[in-house]
PDB file of N, CA and C in Angstrom:
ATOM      1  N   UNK A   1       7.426  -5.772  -1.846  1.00  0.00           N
ATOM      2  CA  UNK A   1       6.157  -6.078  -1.238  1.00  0.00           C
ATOM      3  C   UNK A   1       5.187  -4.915  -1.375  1.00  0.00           C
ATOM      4  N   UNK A   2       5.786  -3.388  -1.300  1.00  0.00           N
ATOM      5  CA  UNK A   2       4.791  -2.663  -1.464  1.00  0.00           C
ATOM      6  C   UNK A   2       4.440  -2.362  -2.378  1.00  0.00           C
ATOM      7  N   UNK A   3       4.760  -2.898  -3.996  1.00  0.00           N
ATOM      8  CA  UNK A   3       4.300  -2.556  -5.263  1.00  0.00           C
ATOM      9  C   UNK A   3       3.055  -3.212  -5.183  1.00  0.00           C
ATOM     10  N   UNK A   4       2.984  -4.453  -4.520  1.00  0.00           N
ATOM     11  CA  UNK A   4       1.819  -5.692  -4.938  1.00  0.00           C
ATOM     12  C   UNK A   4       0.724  -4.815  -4.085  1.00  0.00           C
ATOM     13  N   UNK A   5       0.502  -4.014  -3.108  1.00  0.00           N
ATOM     14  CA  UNK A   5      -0.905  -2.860  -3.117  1.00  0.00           C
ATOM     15  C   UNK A   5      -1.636  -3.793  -2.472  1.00  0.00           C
ATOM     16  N   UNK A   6      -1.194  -4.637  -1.567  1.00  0.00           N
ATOM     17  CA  UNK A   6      -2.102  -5.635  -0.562  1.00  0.00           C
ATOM     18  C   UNK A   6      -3.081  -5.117  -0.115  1.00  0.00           C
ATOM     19  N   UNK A   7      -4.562  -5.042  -0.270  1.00  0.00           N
ATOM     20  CA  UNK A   7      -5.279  -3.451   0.205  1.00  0.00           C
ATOM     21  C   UNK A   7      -5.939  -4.298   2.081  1.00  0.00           C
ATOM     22  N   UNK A   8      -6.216  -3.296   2.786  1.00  0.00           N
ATOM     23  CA  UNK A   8      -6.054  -3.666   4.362  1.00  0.00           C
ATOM     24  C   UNK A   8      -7.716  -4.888   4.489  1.00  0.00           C
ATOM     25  N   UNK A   9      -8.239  -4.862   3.825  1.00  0.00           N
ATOM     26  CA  UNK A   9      -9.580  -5.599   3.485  1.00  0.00           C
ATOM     27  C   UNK A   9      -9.039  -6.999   3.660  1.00  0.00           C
ATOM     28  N   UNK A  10      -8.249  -7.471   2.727  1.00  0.00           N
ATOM     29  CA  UNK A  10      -7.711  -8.875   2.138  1.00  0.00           C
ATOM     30  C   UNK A  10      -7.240  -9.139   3.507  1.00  0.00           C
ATOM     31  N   UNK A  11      -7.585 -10.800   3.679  1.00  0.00           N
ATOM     32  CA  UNK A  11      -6.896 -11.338   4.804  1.00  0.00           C
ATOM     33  C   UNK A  11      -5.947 -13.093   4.444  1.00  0.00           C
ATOM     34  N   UNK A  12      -6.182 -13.130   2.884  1.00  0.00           N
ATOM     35  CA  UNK A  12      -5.454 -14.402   2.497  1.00  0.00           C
ATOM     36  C   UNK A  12      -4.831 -13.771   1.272  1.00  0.00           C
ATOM     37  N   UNK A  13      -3.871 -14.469   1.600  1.00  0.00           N
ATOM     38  CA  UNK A  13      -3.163 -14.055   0.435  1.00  0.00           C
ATOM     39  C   UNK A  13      -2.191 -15.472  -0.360  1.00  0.00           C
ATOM     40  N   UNK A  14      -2.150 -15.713  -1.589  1.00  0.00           N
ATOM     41  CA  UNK A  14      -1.075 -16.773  -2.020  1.00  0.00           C
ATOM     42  C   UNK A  14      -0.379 -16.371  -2.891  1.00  0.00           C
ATOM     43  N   UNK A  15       0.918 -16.576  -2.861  1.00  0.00           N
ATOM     44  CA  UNK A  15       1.851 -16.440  -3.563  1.00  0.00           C
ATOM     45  C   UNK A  15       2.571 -17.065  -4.297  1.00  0.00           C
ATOM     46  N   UNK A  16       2.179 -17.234  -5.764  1.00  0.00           N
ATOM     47  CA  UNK A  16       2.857 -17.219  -7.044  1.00  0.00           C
ATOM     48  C   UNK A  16       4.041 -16.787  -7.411  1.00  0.00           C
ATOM     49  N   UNK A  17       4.985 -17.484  -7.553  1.00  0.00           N
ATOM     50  CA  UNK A  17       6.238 -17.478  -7.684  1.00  0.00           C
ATOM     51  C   UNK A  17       6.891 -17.796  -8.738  1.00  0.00           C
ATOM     52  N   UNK A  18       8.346 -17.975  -8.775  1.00  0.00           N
ATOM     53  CA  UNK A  18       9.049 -17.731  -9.691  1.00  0.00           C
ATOM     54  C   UNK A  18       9.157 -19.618  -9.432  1.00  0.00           C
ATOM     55  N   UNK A  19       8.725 -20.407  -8.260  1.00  0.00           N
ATOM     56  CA  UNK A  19       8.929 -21.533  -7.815  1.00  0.00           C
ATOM     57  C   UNK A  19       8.152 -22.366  -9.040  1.00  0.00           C
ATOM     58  N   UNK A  20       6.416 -21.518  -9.116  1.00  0.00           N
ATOM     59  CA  UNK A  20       5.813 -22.438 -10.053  1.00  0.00           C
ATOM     60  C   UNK A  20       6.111 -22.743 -11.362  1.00  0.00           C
ATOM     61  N   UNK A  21       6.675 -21.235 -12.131  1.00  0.00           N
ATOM     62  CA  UNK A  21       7.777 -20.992 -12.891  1.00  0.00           C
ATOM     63  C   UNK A  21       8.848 -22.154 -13.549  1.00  0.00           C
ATOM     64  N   UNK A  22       9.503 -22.718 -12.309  1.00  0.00           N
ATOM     65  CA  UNK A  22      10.382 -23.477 -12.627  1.00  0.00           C
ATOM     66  C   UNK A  22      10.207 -25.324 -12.404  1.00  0.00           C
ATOM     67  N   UNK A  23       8.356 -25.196 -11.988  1.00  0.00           N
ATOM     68  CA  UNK A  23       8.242 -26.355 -11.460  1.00  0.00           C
ATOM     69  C   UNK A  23       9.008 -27.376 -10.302  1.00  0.00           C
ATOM     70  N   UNK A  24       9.651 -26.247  -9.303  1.00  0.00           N
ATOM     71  CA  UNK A  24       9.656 -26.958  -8.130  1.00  0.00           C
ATOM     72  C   UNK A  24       8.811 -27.710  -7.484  1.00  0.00           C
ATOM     73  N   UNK A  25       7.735 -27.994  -7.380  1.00  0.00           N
ATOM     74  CA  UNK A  25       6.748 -28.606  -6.500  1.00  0.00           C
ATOM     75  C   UNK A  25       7.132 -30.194  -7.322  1.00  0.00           C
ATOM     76  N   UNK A  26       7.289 -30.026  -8.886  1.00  0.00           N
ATOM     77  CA  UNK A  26       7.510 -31.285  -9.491  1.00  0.00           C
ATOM     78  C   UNK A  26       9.048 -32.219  -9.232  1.00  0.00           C
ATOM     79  N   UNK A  27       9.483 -31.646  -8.948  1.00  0.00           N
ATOM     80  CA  UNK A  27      10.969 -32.190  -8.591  1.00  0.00           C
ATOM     81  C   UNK A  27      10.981 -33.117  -7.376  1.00  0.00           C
ATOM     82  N   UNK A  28      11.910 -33.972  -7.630  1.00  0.00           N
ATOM     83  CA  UNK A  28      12.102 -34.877  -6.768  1.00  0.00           C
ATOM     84  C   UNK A  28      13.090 -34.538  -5.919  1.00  0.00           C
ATOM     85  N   UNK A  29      14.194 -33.718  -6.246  1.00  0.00           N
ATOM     86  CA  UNK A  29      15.229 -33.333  -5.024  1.00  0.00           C
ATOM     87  C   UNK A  29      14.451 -31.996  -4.996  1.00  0.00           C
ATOM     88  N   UNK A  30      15.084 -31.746  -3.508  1.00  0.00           N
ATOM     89  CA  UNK A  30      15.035 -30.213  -3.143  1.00  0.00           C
ATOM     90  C   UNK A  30      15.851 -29.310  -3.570  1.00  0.00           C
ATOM     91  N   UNK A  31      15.497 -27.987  -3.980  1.00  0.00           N
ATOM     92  CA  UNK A  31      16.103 -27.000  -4.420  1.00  0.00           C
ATOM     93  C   UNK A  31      16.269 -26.020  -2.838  1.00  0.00           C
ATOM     94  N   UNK A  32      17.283 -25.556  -2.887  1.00  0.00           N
ATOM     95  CA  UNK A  32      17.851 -25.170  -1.681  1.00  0.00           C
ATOM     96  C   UNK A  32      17.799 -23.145  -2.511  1.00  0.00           C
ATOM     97  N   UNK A  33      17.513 -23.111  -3.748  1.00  0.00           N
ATOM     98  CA  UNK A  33      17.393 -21.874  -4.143  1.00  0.00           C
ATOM     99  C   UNK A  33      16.016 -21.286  -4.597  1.00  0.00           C
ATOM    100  N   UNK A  34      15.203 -22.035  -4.403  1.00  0.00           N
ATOM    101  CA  UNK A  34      13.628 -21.279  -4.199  1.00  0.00           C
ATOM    102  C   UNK A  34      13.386 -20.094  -3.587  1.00  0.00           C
ATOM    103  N   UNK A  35      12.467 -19.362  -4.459  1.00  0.00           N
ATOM    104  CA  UNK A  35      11.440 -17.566  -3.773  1.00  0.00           C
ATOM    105  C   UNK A  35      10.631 -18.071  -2.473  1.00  0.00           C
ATOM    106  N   UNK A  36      11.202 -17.413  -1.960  1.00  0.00           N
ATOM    107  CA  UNK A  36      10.945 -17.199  -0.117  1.00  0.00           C
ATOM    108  C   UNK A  36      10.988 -15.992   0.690  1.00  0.00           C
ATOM    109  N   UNK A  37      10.423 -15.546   1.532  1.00  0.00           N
ATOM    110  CA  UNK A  37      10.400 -14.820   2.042  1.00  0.00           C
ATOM    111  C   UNK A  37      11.575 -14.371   3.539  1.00  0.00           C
ATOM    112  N   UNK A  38      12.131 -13.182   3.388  1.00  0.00           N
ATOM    113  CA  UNK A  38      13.292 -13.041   3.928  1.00  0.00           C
ATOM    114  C   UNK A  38      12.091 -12.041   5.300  1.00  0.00           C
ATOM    115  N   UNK A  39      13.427 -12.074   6.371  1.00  0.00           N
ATOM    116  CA  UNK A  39      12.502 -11.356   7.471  1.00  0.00           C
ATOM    117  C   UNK A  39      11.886 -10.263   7.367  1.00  0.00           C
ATOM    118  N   UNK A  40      12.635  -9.161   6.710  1.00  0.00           N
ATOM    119  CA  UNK A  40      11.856  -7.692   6.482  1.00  0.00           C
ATOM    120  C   UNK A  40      10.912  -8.121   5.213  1.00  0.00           C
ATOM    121  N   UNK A  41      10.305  -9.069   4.347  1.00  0.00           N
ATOM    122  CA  UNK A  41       8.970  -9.344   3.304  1.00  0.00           C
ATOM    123  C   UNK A  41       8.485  -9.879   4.977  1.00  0.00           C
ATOM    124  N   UNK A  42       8.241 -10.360   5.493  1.00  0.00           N
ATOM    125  CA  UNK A  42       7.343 -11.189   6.346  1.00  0.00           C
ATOM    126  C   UNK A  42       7.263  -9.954   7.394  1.00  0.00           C
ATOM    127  N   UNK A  43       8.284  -9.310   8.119  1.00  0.00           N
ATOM    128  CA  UNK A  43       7.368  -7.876   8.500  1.00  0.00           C
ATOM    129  C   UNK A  43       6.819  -6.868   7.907  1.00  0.00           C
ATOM    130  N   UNK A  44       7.110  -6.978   6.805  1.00  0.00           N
ATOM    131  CA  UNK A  44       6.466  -5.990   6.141  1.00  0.00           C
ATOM    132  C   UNK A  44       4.941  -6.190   6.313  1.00  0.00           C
ATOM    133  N   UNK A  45       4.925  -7.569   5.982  1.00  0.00           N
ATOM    134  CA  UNK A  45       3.876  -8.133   5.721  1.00  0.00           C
ATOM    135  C   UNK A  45       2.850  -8.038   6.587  1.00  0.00           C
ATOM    136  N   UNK A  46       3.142  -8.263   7.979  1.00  0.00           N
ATOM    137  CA  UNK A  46       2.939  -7.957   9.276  1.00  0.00           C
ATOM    138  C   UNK A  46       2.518  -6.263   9.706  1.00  0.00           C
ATOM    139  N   UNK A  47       3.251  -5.454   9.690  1.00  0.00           N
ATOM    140  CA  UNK A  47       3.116  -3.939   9.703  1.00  0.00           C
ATOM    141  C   UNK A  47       2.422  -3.576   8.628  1.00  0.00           C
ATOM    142  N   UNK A  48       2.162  -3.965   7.737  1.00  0.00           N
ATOM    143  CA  UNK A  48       1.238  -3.462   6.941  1.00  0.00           C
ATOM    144  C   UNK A  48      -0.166  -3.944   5.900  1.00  0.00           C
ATOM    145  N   UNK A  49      -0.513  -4.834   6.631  1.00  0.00           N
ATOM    146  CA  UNK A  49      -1.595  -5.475   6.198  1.00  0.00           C
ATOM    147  C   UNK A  49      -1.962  -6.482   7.260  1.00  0.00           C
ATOM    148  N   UNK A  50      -3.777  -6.565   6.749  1.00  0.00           N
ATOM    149  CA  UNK A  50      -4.537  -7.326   7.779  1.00  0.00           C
ATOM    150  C   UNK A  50      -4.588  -8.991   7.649  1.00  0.00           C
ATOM    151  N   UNK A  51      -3.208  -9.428   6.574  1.00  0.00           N
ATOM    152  CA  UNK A  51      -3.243 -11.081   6.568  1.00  0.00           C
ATOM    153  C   UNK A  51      -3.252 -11.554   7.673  1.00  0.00           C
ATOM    154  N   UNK A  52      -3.918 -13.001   7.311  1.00  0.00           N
ATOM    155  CA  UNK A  52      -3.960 -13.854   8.639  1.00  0.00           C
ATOM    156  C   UNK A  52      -3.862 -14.919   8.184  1.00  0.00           C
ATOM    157  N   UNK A  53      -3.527 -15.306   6.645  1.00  0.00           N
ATOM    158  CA  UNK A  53      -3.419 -16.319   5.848  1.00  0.00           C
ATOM    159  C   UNK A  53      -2.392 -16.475   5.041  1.00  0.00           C
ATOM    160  N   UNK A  54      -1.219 -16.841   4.866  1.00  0.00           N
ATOM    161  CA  UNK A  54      -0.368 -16.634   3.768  1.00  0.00           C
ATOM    162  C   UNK A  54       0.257 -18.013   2.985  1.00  0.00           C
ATOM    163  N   UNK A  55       0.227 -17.714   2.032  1.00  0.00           N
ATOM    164  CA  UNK A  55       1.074 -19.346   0.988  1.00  0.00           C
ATOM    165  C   UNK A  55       0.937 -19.231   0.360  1.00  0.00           C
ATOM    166  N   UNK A  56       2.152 -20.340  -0.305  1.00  0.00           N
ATOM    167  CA  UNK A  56       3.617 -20.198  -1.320  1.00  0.00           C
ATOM    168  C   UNK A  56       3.372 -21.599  -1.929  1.00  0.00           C
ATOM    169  N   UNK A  57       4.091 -21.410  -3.263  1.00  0.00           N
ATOM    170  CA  UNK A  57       4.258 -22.516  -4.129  1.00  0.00           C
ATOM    171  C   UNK A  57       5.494 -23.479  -4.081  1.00  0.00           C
ATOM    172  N   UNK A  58       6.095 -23.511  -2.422  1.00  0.00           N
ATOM    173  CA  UNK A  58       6.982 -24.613  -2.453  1.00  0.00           C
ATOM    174  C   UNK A  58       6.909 -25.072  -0.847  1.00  0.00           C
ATOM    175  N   UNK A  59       7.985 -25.596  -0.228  1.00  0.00           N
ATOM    176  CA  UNK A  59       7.902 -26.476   0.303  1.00  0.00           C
ATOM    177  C   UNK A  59       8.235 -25.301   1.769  1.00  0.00           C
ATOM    178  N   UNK A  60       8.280 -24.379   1.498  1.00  0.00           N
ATOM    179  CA  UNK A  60       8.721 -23.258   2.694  1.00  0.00           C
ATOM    180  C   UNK A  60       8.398 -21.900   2.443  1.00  0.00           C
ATOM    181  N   UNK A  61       8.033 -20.976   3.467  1.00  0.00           N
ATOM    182  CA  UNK A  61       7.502 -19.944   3.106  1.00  0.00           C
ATOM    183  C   UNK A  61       8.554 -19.116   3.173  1.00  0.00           C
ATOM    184  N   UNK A  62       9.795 -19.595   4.050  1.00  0.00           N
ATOM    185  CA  UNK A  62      10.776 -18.535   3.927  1.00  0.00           C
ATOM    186  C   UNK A  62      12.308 -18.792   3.105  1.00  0.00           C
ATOM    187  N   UNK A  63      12.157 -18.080   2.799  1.00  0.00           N
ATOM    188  CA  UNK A  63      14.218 -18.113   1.665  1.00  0.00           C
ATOM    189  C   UNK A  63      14.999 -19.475   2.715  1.00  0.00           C
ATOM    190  N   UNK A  64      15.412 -20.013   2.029  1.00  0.00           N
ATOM    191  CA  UNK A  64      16.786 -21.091   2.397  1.00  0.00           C
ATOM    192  C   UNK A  64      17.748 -20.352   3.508  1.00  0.00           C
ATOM    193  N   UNK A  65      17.846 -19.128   3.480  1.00  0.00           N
ATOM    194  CA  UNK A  65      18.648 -18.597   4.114  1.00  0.00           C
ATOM    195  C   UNK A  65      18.498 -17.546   5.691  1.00  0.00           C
ATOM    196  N   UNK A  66      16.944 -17.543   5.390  1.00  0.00           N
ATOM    197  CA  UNK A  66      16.426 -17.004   6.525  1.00  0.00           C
ATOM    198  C   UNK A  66      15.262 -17.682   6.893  1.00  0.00           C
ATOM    199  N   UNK A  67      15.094 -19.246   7.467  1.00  0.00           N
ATOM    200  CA  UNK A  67      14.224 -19.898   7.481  1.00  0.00           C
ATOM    201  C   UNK A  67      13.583 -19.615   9.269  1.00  0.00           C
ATOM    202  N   UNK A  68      14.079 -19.391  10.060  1.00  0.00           N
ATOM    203  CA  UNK A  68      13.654 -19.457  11.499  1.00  0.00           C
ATOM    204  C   UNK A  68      13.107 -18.148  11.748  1.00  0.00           C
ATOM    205  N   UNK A  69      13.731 -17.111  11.401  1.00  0.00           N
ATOM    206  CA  UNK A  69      13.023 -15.306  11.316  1.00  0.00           C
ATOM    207  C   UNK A  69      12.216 -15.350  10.736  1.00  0.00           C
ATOM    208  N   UNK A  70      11.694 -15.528   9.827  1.00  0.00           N
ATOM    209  CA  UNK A  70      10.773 -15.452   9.214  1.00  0.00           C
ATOM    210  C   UNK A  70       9.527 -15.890   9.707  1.00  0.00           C
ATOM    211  N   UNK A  71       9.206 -17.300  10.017  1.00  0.00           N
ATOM    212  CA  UNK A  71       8.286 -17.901  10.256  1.00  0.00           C
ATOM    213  C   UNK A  71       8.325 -17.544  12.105  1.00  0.00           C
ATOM    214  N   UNK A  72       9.085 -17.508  13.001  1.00  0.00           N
ATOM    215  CA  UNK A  72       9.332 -16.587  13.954  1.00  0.00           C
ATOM    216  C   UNK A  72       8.270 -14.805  13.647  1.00  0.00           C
ATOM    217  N   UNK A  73       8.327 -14.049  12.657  1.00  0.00           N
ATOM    218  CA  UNK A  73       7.864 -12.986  12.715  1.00  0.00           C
ATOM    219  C   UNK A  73       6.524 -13.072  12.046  1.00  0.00           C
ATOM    220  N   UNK A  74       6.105 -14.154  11.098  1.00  0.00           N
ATOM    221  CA  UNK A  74       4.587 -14.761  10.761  1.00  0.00           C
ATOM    222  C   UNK A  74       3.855 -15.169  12.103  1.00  0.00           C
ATOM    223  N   UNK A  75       4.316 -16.183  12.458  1.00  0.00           N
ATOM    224  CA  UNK A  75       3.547 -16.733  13.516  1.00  0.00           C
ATOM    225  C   UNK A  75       3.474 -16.177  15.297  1.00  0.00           C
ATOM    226  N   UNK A  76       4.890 -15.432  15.572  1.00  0.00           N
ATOM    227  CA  UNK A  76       5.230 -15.343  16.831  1.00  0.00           C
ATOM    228  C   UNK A  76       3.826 -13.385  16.828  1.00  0.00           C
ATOM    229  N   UNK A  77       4.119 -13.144  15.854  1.00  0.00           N
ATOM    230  CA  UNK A  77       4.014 -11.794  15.348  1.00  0.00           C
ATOM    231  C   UNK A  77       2.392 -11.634  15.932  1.00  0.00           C
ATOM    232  N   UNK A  78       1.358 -12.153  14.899  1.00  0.00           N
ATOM    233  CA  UNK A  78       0.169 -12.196  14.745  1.00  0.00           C
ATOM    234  C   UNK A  78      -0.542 -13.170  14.994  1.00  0.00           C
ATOM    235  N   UNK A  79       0.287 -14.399  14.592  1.00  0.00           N
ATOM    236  CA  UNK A  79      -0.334 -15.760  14.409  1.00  0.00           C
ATOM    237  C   UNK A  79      -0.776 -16.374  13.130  1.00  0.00           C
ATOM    238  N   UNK A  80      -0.458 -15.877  11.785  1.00  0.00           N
ATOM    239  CA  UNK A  80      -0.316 -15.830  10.822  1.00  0.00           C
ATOM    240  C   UNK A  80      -0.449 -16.976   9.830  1.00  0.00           C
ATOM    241  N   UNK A  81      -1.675 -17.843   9.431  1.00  0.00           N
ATOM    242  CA  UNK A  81      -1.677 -19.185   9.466  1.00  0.00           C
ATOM    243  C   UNK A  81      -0.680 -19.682   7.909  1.00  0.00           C
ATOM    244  N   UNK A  82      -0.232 -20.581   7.746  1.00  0.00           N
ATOM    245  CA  UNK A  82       0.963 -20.419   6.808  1.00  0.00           C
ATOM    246  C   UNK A  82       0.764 -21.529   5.769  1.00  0.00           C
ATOM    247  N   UNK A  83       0.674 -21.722   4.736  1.00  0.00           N
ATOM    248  CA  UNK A  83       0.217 -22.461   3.698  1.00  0.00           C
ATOM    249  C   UNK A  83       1.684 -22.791   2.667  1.00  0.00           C
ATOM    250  N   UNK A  84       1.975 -24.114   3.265  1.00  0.00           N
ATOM    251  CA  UNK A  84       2.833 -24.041   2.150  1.00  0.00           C
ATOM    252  C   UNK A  84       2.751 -25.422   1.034  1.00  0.00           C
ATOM    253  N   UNK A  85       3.673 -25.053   0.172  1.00  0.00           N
ATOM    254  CA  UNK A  85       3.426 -26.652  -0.833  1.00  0.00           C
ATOM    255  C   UNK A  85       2.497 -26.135  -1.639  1.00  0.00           C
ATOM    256  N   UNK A  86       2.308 -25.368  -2.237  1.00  0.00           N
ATOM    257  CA  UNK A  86       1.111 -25.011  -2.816  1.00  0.00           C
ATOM    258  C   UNK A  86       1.347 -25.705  -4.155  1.00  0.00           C
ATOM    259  N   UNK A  87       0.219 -26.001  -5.031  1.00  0.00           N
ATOM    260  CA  UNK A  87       0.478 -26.434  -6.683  1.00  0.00           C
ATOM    261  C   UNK A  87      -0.265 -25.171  -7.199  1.00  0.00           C
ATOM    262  N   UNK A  88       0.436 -23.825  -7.588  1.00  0.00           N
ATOM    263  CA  UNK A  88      -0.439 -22.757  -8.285  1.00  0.00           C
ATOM    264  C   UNK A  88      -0.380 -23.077  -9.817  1.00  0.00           C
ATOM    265  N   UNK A  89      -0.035 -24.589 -10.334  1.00  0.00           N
ATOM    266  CA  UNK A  89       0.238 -24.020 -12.023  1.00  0.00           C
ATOM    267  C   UNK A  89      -1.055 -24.053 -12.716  1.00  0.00           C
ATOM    268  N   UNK A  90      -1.425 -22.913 -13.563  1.00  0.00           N
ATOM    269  CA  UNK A  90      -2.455 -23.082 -14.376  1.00  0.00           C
ATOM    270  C   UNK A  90      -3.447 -21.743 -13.133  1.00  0.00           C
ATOM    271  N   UNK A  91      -3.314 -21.014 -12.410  1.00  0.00           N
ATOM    272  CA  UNK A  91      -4.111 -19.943 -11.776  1.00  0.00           C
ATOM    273  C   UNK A  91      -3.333 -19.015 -11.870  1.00  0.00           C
ATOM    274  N   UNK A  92      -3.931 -18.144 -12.536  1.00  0.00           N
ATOM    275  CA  UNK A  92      -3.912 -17.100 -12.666  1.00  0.00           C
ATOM    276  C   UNK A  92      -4.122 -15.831 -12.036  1.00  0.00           C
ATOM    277  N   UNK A  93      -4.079 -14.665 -11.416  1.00  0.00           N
ATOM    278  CA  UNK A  93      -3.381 -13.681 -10.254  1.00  0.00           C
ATOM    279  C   UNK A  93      -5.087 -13.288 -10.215  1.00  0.00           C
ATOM    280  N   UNK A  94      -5.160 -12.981  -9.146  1.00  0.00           N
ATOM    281  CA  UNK A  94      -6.805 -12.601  -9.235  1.00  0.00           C
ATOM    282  C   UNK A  94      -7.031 -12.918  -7.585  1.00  0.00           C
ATOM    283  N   UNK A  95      -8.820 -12.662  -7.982  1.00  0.00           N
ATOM    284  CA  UNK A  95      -9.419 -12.346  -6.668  1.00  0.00           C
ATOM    285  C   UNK A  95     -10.063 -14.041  -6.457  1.00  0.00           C
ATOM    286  N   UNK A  96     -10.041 -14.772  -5.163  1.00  0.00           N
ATOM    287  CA  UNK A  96     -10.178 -16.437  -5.272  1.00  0.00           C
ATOM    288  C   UNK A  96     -10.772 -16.402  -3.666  1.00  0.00           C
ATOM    289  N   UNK A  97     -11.690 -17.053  -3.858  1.00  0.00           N
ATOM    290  CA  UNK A  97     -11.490 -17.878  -2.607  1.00  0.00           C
ATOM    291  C   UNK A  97     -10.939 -18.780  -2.122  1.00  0.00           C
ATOM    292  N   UNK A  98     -10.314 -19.172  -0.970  1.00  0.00           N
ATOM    293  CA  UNK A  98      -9.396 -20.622  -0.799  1.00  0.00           C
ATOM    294  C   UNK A  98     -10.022 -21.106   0.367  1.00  0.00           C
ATOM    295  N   UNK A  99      -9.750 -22.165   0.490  1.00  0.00           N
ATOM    296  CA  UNK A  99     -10.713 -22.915   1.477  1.00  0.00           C
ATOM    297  C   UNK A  99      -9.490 -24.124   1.829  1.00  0.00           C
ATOM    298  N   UNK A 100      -8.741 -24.065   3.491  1.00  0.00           N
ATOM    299  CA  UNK A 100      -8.041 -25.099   3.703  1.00  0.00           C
ATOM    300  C   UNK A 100      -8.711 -25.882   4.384  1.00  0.00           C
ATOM    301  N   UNK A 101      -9.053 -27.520   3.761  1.00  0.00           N
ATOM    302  CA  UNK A 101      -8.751 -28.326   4.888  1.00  0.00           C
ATOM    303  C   UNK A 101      -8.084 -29.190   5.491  1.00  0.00           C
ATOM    304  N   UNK A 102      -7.912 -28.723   6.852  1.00  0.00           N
ATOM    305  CA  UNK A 102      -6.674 -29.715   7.170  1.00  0.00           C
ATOM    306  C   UNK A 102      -7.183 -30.613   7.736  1.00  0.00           C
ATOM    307  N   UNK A 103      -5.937 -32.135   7.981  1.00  0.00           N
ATOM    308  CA  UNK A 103      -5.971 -32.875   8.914  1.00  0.00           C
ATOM    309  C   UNK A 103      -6.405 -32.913  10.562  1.00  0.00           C
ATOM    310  N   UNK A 104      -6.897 -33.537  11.247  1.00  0.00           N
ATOM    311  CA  UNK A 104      -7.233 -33.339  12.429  1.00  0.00           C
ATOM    312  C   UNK A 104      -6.169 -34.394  12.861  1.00  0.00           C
ATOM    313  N   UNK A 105      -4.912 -33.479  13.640  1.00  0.00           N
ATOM    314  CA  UNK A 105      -3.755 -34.071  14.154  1.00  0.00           C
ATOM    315  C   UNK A 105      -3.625 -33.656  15.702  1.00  0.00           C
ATOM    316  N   UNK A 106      -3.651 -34.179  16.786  1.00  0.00           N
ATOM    317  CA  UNK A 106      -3.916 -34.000  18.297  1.00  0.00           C
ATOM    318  C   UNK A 106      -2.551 -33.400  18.057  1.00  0.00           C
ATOM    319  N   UNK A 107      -2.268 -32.346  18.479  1.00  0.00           N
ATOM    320  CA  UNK A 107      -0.519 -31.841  19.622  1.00  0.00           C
ATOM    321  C   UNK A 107       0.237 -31.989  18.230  1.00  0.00           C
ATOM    322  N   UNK A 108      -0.113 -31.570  17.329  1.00  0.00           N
ATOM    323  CA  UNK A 108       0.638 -31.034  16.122  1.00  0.00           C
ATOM    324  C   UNK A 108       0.948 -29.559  15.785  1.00  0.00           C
ATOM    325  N   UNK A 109       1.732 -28.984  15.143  1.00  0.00           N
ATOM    326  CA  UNK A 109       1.960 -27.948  15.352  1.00  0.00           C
ATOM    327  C   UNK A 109       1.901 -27.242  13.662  1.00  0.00           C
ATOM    328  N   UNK A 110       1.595 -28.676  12.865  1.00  0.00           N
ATOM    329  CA  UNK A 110       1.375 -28.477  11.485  1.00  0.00           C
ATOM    330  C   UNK A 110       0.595 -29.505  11.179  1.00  0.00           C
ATOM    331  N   UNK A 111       0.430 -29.308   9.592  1.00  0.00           N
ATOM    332  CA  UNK A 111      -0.627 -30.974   9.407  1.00  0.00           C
ATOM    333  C   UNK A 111      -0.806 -31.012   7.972  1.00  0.00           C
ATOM    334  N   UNK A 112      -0.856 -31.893   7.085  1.00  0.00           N
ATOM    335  CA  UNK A 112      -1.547 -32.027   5.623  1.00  0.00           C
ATOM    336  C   UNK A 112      -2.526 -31.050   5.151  1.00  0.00           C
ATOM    337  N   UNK A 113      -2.725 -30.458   4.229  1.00  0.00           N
ATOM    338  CA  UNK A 113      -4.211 -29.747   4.059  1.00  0.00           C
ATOM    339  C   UNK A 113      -4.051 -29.600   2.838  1.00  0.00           C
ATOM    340  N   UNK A 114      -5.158 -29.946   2.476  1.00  0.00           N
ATOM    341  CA  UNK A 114      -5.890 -29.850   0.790  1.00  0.00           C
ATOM    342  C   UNK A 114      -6.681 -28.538   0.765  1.00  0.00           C
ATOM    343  N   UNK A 115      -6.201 -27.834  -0.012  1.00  0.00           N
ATOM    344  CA  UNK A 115      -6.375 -26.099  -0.598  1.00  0.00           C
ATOM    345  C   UNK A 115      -6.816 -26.478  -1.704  1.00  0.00           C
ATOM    346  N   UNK A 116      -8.110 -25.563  -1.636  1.00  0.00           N
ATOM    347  CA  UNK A 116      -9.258 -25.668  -2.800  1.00  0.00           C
ATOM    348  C   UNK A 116      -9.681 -23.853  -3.028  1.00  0.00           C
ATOM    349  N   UNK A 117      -9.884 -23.653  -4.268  1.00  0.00           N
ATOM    350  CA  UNK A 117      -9.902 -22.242  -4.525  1.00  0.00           C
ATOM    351  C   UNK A 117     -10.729 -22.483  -5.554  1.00  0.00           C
ATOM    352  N   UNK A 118     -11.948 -21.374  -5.025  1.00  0.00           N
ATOM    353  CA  UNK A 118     -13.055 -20.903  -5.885  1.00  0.00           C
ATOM    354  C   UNK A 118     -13.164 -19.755  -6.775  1.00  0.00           C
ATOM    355  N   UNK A 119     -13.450 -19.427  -8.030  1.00  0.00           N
ATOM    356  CA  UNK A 119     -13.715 -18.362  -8.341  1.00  0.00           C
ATOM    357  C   UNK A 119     -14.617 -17.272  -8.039  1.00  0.00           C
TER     358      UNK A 119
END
């Protein structure tokens, strides 16, 4: 996490993976071995940068194997709004604007949202 030089300015961030790579988002079963974030990437993430936005190119932001810590230290942490399901194929690593909108769901705790990114 600390090679990628998150600078303290940036407050969204998405992550391009090894997921889009292999075209998980296209698959019809679930892959139980998708790039995710384990608890110390998500504090890191936390202790050292001003995100308040984060998402991933599959169906979870955290590893198969550490799914409750994780999103526990995103959300419990900061409040950390969490984007997942992403379709990154064809964007390229750079500076973007993203723009979510979500569903208007009463006493939901998640919801649908269509992510749109500007140059």
């Amino acid at each position: 996490m600390k090679s990628l030089n998150i600078p303290r300015e940036v407050h969204r961030v998405l992550f391009k993976t090894l997921n889009t790579d292999r075209r998980l988002m296209h698959r019809r079963e679930f892959a139980s071995d998708f790039t995710g974030f384990k608890k110390d990437g998500a504090q890191w993430l936390v202790d050292n940068t001003d995100i308040k936005l984060v998402g991933i190119d599959y169906l979870s932001i955290s590893a198969y194997v550490d799914a409750a810590p994780t999103h526990h230290i995103l959300l419990k942490s900061r409040e950390i709004v969490i984007v997942e399901g992403l379709n990154l194929d064809g964007i390229k690593p750079g500076k973007y604007t993203v723009h979510c909108l979500p569903l208007r769901m009463v006493g939901a705790d998640g919801c649908p949202t269509r992510c749109i990114l500007t140059a």
